[in-house]
Each structure stands twice: as C-alpha cells, then as structure tokens.
PDB file of N, CA and C in Angstrom:
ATOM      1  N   UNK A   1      15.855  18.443   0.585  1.00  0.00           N
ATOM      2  CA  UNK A   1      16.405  17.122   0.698  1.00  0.00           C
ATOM      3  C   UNK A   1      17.917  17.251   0.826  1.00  0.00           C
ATOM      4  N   UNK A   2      18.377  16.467   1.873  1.00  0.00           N
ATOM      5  CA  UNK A   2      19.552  16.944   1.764  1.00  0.00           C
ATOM      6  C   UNK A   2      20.558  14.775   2.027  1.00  0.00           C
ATOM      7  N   UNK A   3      21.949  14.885   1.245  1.00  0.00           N
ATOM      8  CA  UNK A   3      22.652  13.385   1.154  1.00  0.00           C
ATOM      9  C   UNK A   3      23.840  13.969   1.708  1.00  0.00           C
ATOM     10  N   UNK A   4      24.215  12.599   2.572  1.00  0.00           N
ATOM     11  CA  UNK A   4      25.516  13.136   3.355  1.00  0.00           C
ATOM     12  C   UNK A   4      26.277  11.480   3.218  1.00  0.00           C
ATOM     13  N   UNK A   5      27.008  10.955   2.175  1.00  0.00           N
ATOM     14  CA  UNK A   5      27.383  10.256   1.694  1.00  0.00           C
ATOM     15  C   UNK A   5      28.641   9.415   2.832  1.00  0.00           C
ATOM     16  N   UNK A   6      28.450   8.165   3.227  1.00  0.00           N
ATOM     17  CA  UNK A   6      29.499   8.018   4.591  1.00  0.00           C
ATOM     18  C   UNK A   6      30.419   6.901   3.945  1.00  0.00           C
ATOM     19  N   UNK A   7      29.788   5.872   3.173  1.00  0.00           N
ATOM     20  CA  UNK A   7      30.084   4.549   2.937  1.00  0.00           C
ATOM     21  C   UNK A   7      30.410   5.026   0.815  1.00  0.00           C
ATOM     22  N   UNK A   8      31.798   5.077   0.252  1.00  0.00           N
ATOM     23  CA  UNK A   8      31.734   5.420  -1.279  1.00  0.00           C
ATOM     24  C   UNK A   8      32.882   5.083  -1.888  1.00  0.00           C
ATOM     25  N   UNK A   9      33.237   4.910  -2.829  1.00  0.00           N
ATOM     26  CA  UNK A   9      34.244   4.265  -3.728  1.00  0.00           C
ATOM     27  C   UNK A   9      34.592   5.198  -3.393  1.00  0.00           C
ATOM     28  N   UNK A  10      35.036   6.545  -3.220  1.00  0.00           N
ATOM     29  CA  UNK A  10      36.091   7.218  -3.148  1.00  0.00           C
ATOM     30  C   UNK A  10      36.660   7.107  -1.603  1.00  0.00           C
ATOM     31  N   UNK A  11      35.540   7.314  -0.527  1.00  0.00           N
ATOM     32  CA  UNK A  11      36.058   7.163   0.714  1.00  0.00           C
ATOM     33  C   UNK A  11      36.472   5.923   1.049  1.00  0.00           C
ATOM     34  N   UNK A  12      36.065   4.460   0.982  1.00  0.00           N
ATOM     35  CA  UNK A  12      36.616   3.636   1.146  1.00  0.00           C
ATOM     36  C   UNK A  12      36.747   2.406   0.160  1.00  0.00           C
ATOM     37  N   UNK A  13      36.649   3.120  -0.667  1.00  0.00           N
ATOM     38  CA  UNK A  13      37.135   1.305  -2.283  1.00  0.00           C
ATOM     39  C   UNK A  13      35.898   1.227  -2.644  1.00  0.00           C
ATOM     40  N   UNK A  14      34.598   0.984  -1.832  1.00  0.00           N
ATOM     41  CA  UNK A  14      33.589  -0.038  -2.002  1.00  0.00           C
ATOM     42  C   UNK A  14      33.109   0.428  -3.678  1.00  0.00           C
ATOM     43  N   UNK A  15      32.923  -1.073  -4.291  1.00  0.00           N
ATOM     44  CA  UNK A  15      32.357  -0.932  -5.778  1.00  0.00           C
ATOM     45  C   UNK A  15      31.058  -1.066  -5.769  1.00  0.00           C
ATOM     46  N   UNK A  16      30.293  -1.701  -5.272  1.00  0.00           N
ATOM     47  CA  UNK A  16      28.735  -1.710  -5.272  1.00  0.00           C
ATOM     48  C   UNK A  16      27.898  -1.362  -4.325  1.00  0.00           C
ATOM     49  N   UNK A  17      28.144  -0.801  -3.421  1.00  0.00           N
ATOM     50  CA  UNK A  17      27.746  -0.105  -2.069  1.00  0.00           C
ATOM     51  C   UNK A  17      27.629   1.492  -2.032  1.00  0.00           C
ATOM     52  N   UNK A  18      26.786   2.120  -1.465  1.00  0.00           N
ATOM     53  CA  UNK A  18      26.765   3.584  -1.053  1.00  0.00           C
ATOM     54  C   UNK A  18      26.269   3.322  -0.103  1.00  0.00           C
ATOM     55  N   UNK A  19      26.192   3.859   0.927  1.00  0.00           N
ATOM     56  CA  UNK A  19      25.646   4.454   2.278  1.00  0.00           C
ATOM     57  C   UNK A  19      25.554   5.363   2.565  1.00  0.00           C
ATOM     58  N   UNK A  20      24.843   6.131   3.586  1.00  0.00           N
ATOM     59  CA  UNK A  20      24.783   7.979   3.890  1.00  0.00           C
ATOM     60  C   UNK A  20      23.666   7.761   4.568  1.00  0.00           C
ATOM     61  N   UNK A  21      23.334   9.195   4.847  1.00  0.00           N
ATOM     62  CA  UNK A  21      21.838   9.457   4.987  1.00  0.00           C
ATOM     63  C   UNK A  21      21.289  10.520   3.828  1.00  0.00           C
ATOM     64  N   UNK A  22      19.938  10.264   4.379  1.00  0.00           N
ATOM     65  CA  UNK A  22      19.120  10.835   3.498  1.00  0.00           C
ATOM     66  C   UNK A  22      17.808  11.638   4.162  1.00  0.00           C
ATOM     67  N   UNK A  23      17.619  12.602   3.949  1.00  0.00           N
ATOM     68  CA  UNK A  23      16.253  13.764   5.072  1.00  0.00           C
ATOM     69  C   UNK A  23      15.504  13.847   3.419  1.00  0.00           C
ATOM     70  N   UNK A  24      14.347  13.869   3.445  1.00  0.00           N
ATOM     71  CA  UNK A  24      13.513  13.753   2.796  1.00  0.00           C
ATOM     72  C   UNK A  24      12.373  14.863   3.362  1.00  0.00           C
ATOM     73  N   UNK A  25      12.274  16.250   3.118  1.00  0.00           N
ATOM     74  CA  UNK A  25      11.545  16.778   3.547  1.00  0.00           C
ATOM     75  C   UNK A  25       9.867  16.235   3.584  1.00  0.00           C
ATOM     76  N   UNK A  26       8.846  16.197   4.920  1.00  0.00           N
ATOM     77  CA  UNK A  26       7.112  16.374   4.633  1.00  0.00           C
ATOM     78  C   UNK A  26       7.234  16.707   3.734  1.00  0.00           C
ATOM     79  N   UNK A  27       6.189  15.602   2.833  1.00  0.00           N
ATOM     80  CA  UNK A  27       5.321  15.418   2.083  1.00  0.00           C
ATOM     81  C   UNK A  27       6.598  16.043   0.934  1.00  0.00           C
ATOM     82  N   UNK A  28       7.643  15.598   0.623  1.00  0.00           N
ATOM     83  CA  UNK A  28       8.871  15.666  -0.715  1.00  0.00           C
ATOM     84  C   UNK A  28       9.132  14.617  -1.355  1.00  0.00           C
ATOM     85  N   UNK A  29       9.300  13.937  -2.563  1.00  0.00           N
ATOM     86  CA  UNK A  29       9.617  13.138  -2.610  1.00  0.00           C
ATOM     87  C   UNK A  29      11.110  13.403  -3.601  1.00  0.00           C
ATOM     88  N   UNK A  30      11.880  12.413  -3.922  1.00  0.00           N
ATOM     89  CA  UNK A  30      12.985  12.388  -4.897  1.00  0.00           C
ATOM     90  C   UNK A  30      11.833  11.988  -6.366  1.00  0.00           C
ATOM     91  N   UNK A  31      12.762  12.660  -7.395  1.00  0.00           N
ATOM     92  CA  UNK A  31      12.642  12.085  -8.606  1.00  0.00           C
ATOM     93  C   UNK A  31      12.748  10.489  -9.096  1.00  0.00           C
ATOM     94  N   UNK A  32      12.180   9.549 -10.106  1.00  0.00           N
ATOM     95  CA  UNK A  32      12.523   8.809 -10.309  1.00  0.00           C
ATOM     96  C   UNK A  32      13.638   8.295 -10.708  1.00  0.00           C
ATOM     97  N   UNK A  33      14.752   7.303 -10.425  1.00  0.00           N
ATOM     98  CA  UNK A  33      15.959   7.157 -10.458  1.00  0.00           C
ATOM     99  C   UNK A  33      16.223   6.041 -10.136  1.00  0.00           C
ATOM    100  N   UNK A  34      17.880   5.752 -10.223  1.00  0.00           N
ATOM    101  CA  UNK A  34      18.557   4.490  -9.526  1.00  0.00           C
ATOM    102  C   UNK A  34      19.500   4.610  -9.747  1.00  0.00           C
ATOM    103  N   UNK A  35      20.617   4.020  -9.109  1.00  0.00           N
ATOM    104  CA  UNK A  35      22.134   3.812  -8.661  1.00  0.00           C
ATOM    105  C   UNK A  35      22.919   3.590  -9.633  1.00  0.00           C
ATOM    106  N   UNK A  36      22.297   3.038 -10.687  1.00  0.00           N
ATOM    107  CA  UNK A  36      23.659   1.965 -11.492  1.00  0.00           C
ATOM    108  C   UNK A  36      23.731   0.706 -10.988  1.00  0.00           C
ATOM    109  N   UNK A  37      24.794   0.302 -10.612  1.00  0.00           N
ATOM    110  CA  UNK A  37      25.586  -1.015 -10.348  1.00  0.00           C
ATOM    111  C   UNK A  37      25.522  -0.545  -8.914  1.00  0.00           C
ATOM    112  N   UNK A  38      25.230   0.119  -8.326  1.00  0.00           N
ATOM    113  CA  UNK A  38      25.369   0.207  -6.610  1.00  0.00           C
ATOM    114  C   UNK A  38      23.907  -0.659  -6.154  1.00  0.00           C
ATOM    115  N   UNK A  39      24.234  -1.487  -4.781  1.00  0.00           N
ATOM    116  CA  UNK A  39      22.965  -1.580  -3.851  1.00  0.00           C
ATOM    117  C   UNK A  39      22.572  -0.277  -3.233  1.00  0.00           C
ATOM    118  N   UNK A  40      21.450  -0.339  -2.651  1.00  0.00           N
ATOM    119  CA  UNK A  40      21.632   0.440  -1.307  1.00  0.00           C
ATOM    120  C   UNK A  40      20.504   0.130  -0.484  1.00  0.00           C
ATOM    121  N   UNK A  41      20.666   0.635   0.724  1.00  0.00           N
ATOM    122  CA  UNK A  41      19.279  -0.267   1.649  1.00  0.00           C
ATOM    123  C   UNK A  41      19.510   1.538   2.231  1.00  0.00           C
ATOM    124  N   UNK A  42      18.241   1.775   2.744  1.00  0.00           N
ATOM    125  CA  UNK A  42      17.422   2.707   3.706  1.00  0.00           C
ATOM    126  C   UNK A  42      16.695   2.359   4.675  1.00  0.00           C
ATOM    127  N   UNK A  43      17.282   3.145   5.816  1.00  0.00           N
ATOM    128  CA  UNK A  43      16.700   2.764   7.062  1.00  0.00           C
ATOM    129  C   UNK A  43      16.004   4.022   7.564  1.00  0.00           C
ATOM    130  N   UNK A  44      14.975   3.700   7.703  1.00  0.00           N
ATOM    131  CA  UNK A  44      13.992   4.665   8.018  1.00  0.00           C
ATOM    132  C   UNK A  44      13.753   4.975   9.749  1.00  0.00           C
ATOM    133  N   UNK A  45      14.716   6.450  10.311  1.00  0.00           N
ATOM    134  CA  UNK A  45      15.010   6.942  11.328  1.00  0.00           C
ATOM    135  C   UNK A  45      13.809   7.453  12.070  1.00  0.00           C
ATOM    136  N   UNK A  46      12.861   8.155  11.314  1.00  0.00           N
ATOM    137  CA  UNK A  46      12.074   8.523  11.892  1.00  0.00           C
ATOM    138  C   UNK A  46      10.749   9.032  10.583  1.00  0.00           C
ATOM    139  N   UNK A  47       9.626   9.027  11.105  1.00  0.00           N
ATOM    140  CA  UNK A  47       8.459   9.394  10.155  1.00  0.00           C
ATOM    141  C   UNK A  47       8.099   8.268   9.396  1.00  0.00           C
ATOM    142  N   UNK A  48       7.272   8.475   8.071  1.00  0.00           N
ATOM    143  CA  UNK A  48       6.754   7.494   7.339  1.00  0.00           C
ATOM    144  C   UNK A  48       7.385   7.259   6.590  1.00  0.00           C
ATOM    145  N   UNK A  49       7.890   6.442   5.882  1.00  0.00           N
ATOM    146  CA  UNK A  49       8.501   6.389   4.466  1.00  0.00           C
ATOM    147  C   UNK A  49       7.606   5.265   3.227  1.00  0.00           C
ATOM    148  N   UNK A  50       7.609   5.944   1.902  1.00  0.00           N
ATOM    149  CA  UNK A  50       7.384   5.453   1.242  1.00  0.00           C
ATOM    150  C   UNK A  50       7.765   5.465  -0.070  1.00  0.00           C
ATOM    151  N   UNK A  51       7.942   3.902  -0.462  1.00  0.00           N
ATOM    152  CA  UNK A  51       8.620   3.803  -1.296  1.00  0.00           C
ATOM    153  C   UNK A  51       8.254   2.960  -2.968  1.00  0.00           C
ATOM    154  N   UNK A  52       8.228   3.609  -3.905  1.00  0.00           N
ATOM    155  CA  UNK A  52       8.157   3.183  -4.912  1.00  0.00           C
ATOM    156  C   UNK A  52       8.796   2.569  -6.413  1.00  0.00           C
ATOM    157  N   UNK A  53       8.586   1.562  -6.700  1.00  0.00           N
ATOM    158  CA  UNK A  53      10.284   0.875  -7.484  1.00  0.00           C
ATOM    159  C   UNK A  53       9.236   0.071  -8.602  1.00  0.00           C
ATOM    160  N   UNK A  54      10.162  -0.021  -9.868  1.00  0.00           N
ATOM    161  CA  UNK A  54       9.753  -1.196 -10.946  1.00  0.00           C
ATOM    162  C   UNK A  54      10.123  -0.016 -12.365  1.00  0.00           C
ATOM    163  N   UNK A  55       9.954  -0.600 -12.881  1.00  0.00           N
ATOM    164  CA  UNK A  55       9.838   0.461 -14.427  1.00  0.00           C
ATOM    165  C   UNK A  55       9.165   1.743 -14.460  1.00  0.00           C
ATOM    166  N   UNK A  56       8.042   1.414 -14.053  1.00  0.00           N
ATOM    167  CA  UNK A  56       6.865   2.565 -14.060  1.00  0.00           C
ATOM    168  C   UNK A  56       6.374   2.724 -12.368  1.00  0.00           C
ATOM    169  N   UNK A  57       7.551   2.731 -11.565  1.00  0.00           N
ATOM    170  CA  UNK A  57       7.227   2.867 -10.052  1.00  0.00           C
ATOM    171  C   UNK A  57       5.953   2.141 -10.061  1.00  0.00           C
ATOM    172  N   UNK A  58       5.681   0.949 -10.911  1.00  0.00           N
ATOM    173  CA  UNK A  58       4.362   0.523 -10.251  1.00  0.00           C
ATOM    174  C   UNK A  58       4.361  -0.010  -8.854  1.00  0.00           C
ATOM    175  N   UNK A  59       5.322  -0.200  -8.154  1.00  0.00           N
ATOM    176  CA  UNK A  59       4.970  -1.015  -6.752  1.00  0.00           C
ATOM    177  C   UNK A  59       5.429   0.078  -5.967  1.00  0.00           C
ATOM    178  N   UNK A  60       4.703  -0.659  -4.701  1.00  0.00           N
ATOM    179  CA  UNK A  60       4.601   0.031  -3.603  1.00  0.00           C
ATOM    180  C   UNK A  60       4.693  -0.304  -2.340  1.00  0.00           C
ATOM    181  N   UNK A  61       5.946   0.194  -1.160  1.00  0.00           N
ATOM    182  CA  UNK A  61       6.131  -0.287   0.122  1.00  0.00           C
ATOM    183  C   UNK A  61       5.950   0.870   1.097  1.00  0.00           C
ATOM    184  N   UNK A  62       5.660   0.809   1.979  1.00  0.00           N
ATOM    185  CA  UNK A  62       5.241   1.918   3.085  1.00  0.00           C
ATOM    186  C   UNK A  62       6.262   1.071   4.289  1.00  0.00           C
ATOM    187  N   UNK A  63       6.781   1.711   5.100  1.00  0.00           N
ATOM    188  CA  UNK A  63       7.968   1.604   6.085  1.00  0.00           C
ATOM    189  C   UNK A  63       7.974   2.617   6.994  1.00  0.00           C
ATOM    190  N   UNK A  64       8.402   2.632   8.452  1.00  0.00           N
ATOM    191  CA  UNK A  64       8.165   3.331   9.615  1.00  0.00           C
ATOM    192  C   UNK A  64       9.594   3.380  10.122  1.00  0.00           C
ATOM    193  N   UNK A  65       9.422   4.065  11.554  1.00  0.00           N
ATOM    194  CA  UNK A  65      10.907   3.621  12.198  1.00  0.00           C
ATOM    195  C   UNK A  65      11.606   2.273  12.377  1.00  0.00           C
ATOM    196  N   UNK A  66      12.139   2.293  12.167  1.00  0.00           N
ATOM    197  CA  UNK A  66      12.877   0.907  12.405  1.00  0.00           C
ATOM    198  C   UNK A  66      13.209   0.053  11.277  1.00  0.00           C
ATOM    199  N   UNK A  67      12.425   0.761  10.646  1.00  0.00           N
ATOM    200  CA  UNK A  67      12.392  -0.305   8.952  1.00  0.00           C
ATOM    201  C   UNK A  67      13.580  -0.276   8.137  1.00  0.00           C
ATOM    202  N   UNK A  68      14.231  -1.254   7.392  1.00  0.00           N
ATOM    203  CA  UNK A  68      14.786  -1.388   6.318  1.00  0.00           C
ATOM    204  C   UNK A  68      14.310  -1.301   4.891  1.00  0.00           C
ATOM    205  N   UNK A  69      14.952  -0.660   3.976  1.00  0.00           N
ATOM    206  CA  UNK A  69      14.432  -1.246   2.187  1.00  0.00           C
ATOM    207  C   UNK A  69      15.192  -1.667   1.908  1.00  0.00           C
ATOM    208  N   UNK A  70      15.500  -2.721   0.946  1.00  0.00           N
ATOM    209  CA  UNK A  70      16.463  -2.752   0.199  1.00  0.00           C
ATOM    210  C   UNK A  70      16.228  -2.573  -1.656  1.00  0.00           C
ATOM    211  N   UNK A  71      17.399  -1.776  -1.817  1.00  0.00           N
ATOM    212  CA  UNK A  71      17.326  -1.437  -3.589  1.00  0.00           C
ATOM    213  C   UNK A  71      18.377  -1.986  -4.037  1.00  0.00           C
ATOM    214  N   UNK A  72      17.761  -3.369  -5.311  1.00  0.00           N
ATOM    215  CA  UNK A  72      18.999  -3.931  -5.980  1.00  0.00           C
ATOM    216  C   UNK A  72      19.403  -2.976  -6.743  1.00  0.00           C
ATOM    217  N   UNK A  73      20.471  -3.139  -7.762  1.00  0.00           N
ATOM    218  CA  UNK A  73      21.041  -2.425  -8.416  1.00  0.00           C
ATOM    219  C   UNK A  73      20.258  -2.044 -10.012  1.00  0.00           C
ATOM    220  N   UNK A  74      20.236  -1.418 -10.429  1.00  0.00           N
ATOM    221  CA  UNK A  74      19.491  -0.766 -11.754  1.00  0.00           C
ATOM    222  C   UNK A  74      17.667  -0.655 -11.199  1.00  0.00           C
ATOM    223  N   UNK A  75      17.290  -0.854 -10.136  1.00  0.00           N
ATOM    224  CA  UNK A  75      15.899  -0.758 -10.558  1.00  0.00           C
ATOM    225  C   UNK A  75      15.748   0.797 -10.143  1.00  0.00           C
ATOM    226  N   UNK A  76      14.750   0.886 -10.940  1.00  0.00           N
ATOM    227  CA  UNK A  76      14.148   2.574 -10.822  1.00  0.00           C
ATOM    228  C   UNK A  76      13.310   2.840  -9.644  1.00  0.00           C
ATOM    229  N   UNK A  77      13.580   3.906  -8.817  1.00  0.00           N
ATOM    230  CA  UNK A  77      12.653   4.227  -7.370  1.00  0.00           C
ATOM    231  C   UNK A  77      12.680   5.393  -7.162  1.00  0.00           C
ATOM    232  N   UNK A  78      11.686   5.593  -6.287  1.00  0.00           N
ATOM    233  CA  UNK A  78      11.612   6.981  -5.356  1.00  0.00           C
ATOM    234  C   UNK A  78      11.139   6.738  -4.170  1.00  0.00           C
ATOM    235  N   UNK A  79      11.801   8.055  -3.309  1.00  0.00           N
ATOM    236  CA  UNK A  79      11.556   7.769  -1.965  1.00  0.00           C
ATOM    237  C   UNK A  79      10.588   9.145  -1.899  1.00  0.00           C
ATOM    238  N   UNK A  80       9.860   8.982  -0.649  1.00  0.00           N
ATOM    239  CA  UNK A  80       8.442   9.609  -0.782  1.00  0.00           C
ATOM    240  C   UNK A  80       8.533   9.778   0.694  1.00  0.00           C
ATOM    241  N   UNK A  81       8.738  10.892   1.289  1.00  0.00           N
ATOM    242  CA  UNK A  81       8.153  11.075   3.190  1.00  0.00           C
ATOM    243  C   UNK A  81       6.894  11.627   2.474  1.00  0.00           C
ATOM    244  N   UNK A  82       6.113  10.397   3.494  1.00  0.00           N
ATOM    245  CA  UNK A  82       4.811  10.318   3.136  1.00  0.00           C
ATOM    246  C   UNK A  82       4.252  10.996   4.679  1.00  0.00           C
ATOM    247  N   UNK A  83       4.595  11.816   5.250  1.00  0.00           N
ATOM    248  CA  UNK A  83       4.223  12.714   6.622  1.00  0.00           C
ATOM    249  C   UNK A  83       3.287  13.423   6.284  1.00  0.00           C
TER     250      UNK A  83
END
C-alpha cells in the first residue's frame, strides 16, 4: 500500500482536509482507523473498492471506477481492494 499525500496542513494550511492518493494492493486491505478532525473523500481510479465504516466496521459500501466515498471526520473505516 502505498500514500502520496498532495492536499495537507503542512503543504497548503488546510485544517480539515487531506487529499493524496492511495494504491491498495489485490485483495489488501488497510487496518481499522480514521483521520481525527480531517474529512476525506476517495475516488476510486480503477478496480473494486470496498469500503467499511461505523464502530465495529459494521457497514458496508462497494464502489467502482468513477466512484466517490466520502469519510466524515472521527468515524472508523477501512478500505478493502476487493479485486
């Protein structure tokens, strides 16, 4: 998995925003987690994506090319290439 951070309080001020990309190796997912006080939305470039958010990752969104997510701030998620 690899983050290449474009949009960040250090590069340009922003306080509740991150942006970047994100490669999510087949069939890898991230650990459960979240931002803090940051948004962030993911746009899904290519492959399947899936995504899981709530306390206990109980929910569940599946997303393709073209797709957007959006993650408010403090909730817990993981991202899942579901390939």
């Amino acid at each position: 998995m690899t983050h290449a951070a474009a949009i960040t309080h250090a590069k340009t001020g922003a306080n509740k925003l991150w942006a970047g990309t994100v490669t999510v190796h087949p069939n890898a997912k991230t650990g459960p987690h979240h931002h803090g006080s940051l948004e962030s939305v993911i746009y899904v470039v290519s492959s399947h994506a899936r995504m899981r958010w709530g306390t206990r990752l109980e929910f569940v969104a599946e997303a393709g090319p073209g797709d957007f997510i959006y993650v408010p701030p403090f909730v817990p998620h993981q991202k899942i290439n579901a390939s």
